[in-house]
N, C-alpha and C. Protein backbone atom coordinates (compact mmCIF):
# COMPACT_ATOMS: atom_id res chain seq x y z
N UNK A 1 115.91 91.56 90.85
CA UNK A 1 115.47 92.78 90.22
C UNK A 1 114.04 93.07 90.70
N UNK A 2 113.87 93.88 90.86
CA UNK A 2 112.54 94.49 91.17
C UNK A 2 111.77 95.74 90.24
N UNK A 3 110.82 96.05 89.66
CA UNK A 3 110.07 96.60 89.03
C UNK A 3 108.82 97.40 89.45
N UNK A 4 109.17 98.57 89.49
CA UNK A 4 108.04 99.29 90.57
C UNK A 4 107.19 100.46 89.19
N UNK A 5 105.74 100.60 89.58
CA UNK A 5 105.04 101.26 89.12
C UNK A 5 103.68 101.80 90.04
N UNK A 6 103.45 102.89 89.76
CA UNK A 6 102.42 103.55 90.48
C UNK A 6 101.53 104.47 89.91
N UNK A 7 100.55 104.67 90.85
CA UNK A 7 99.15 105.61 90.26
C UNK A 7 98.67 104.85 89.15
N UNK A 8 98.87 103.44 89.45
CA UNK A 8 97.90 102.30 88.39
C UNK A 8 96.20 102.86 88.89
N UNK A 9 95.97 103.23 89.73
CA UNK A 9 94.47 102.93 90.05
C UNK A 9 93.98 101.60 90.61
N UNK A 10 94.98 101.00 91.25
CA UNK A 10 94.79 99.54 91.76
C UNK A 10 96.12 99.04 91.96
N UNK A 11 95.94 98.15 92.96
CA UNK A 11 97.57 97.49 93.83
C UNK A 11 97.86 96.35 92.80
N UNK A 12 98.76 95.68 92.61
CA UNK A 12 98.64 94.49 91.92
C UNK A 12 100.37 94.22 92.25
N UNK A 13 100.56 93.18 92.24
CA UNK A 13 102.39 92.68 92.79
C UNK A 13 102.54 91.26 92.03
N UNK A 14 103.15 90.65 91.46
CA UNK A 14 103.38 89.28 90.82
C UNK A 14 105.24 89.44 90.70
N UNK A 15 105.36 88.17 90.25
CA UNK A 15 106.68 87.96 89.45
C UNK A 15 106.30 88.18 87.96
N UNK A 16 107.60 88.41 87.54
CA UNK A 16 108.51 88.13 85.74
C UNK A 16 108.79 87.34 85.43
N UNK A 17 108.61 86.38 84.50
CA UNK A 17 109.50 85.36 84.23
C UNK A 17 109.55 85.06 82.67
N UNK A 18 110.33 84.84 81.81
CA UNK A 18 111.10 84.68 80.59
C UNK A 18 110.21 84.50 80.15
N UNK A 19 109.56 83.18 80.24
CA UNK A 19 107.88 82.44 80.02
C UNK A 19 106.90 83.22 80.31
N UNK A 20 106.28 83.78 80.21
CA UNK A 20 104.95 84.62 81.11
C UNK A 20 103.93 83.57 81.60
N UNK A 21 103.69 82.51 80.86
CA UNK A 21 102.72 81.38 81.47
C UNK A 21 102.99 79.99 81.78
N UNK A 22 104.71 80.17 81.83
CA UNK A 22 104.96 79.00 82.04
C UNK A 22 105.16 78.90 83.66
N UNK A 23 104.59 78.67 84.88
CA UNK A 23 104.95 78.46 85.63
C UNK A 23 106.31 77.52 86.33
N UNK A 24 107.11 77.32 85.90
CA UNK A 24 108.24 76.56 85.66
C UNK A 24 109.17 77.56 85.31
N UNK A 25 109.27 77.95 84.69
CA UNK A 25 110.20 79.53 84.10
C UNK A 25 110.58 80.01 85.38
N UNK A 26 111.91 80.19 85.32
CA UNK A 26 112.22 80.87 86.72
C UNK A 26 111.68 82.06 86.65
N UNK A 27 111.59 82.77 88.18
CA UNK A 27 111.44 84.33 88.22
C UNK A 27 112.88 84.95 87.97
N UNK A 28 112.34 86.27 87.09
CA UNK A 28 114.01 87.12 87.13
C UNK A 28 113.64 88.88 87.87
N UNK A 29 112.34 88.48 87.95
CA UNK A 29 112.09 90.05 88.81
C UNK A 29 110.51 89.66 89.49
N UNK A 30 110.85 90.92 90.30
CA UNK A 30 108.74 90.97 91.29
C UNK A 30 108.62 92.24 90.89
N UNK A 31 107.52 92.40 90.26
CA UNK A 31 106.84 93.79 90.08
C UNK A 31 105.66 93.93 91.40
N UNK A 32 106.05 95.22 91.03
CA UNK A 32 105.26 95.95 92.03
C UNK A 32 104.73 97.28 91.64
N UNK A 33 103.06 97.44 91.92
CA UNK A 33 102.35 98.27 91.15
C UNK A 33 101.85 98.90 92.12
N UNK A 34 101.97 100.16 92.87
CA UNK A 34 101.31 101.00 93.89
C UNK A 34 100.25 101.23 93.02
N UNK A 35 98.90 101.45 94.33
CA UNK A 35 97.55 102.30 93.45
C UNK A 35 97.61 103.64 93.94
N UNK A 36 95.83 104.63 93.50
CA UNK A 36 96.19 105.92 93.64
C UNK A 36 95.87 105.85 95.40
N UNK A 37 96.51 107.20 95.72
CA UNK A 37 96.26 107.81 96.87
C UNK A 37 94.51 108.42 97.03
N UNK A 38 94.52 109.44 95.80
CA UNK A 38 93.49 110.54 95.94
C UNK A 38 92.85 109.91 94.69
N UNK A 39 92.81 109.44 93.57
CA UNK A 39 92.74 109.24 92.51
C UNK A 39 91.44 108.25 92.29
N UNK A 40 90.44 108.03 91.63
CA UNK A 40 89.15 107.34 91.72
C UNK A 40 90.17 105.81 90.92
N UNK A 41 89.44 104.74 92.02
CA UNK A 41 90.09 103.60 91.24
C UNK A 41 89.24 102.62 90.74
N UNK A 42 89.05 101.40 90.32
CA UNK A 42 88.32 101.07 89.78
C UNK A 42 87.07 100.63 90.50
N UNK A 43 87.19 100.42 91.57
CA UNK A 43 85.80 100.30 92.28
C UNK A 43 85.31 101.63 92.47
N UNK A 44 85.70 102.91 92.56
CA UNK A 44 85.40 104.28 92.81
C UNK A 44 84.49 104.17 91.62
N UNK A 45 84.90 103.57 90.34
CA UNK A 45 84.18 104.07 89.05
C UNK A 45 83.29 103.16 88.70
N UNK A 46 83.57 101.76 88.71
CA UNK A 46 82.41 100.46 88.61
C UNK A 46 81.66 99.83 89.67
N UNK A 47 82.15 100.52 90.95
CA UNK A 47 81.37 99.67 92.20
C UNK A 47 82.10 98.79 92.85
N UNK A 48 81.97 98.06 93.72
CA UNK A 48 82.47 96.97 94.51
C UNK A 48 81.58 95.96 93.70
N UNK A 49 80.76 95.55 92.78
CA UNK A 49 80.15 94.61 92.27
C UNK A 49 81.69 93.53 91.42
N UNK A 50 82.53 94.50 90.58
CA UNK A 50 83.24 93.69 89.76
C UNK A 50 84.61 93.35 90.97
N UNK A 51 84.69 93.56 92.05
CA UNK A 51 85.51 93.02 92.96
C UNK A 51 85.82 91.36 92.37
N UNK A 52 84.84 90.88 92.90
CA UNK A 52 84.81 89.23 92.52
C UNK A 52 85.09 88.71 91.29
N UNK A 53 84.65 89.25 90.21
CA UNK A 53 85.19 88.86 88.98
C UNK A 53 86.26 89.10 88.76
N UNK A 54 86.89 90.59 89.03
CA UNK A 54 88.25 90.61 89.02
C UNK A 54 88.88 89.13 89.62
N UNK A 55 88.43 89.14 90.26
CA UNK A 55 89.64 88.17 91.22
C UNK A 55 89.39 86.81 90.90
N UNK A 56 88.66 86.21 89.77
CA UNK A 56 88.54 85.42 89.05
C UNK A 56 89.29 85.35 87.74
N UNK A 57 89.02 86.35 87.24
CA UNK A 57 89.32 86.40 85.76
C UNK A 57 90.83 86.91 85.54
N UNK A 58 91.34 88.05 86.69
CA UNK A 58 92.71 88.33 85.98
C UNK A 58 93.60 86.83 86.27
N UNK A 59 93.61 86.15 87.71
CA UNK A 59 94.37 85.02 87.83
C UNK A 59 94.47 84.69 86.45
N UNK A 60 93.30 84.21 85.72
CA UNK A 60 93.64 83.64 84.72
C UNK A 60 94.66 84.26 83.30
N UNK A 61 94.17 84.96 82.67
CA UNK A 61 94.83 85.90 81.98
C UNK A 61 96.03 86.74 82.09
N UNK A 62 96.30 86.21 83.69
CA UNK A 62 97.58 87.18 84.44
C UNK A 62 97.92 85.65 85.39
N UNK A 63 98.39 84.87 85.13
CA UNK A 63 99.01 83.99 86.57
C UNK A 63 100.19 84.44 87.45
N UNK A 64 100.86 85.16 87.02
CA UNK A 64 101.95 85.71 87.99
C UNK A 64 101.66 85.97 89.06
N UNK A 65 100.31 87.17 88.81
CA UNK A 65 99.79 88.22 89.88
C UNK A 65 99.29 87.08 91.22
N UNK A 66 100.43 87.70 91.74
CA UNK A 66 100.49 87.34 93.29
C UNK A 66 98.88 87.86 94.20
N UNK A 67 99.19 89.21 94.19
CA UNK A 67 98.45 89.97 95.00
C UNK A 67 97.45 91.01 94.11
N UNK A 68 96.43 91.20 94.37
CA UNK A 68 95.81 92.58 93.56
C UNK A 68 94.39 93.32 94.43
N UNK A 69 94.20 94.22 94.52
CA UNK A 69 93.31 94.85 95.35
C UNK A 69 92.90 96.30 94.08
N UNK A 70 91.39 96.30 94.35
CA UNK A 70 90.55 97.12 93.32
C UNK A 70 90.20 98.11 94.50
N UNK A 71 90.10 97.85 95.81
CA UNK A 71 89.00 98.58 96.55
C UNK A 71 89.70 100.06 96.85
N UNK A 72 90.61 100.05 97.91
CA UNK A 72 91.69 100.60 98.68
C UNK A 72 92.39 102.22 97.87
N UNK A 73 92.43 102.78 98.74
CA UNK A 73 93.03 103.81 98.25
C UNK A 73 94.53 103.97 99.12
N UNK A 74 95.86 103.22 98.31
CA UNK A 74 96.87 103.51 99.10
C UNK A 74 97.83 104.36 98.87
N UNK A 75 98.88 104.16 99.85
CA UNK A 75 100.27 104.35 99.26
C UNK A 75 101.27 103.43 99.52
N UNK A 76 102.17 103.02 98.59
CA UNK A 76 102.91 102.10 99.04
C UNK A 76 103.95 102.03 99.63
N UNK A 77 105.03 101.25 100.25
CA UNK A 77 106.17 101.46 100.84
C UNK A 77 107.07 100.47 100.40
N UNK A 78 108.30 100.89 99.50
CA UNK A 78 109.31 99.60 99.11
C UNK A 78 110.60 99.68 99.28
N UNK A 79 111.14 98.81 100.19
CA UNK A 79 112.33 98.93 101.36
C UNK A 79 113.04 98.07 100.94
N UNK A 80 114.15 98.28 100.44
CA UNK A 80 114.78 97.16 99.28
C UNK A 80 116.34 97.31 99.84
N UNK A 81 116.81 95.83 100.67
CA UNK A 81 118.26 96.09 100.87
C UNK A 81 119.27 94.69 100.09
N UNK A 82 120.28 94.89 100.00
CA UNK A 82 120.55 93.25 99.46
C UNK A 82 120.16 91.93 99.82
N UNK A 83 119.77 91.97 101.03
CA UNK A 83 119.40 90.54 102.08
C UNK A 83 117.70 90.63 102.37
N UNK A 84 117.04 91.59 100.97
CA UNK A 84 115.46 91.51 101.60
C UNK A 84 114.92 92.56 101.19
N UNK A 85 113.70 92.04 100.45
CA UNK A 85 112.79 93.45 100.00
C UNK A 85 111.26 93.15 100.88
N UNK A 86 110.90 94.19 101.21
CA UNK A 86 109.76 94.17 102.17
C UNK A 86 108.75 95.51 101.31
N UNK A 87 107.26 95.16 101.21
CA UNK A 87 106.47 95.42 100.49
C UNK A 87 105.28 96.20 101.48
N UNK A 88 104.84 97.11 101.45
CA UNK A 88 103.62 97.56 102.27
C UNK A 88 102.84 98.49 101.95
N UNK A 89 101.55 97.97 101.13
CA UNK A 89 100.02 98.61 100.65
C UNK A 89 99.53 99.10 102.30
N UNK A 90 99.78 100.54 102.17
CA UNK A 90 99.28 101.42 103.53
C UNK A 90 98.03 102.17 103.03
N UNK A 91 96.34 101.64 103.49
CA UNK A 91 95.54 102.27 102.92
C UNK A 91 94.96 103.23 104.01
N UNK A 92 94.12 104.27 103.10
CA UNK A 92 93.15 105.56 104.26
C UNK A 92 92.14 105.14 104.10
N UNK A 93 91.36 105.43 105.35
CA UNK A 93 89.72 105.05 105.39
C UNK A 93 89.14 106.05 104.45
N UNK A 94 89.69 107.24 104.27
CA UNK A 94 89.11 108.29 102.82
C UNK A 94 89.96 109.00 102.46
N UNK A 95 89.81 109.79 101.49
CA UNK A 95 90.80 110.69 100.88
C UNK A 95 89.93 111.43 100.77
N UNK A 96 89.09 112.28 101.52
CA UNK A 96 88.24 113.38 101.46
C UNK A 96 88.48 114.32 102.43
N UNK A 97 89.48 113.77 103.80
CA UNK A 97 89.79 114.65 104.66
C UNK A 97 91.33 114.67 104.63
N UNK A 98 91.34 115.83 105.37
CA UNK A 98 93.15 115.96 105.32
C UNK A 98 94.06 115.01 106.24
N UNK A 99 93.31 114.34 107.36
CA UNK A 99 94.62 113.26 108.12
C UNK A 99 93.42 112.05 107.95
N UNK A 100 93.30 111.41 107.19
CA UNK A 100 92.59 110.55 107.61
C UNK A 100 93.11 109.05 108.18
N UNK A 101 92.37 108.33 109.06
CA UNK A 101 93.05 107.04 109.36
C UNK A 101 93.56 105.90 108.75
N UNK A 102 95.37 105.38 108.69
CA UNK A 102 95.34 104.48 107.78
C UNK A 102 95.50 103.09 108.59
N UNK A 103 95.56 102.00 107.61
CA UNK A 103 96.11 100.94 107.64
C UNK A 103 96.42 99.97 106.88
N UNK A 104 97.29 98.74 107.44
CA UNK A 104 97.92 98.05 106.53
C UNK A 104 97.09 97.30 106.14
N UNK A 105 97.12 96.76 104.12
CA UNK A 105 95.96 96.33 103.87
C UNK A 105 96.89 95.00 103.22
N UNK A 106 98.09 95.19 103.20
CA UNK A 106 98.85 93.84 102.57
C UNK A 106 100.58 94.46 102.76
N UNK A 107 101.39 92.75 103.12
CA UNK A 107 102.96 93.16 103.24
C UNK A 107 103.57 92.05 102.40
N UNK A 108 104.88 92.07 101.58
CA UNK A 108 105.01 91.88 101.15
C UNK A 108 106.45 91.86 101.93
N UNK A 109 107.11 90.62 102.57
CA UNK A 109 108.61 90.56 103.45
C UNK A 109 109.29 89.17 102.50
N UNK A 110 110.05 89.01 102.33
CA UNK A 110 111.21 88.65 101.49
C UNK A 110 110.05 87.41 100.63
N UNK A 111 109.28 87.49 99.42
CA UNK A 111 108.49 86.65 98.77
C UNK A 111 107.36 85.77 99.69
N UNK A 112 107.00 86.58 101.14
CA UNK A 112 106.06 85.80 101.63
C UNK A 112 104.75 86.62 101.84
N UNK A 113 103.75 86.45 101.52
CA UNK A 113 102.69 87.92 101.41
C UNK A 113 101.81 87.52 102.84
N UNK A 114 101.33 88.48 103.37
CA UNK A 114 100.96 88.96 104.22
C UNK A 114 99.73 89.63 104.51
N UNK A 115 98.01 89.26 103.90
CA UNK A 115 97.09 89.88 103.41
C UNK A 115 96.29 90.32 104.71
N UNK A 116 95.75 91.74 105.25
CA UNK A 116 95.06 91.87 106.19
C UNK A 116 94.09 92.29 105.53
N UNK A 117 92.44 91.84 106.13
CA UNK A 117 91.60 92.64 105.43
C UNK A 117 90.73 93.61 106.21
């Protein structure tokens, strides 16, 4: 099963599992949370300062979360066939012009992640 959500204002991807903190608990789904395109996200509004804490503090309070990105302004791509789901945070260098340049900022191919920075 898979679980998709978007225009969070930030990327974020983990598993489900029965347990939420039991690491042992099987998975029964991968969520997946597209951020905004055009949309101010949380570094747009607090800075790149809470980057680092984020990425301290949700692990804890959140262990699932696989993947999560505050900075990036993407869109996502989720390609889901029976034999394989493949995941791809496609970010723009701005959302202030009309074509602006993108790239891949994380992939996500059958549960193996893929982080470019």
């Amino acid at each position: 099963m898979v679980v998709c959500m978007g225009d969070f204002h930030h990327n974020v991807a983990g598993v489900l599992r029965p347990a939420f903190t039991d690491p042992a608990s099987p998975v029964v789904a991968v969520e997946v949370v597209g951020g905004s395109v055009s949309s101010m996200n949380v570094t747009d509004a607090l800075g790149r300062g809470l980057i680092p804490l984020a990425r301290q503090l949700i692990p804890r309070v959140n262990p699932p979360i696989a993947y999560l990105d505050l900075k990036y302004h993407v869109y996502t791509k989720v390609v889901v066939t029976p034999e394989q789901m493949n995941v791809s945070y496609v970010a723009a260098n701005t959302v202030s012009q009309p074509s602006p340049r993108r790239f891949l900022v994380a992939a996500l191919h059958n549960s193996r992640w893929c982080l470019h920075p």
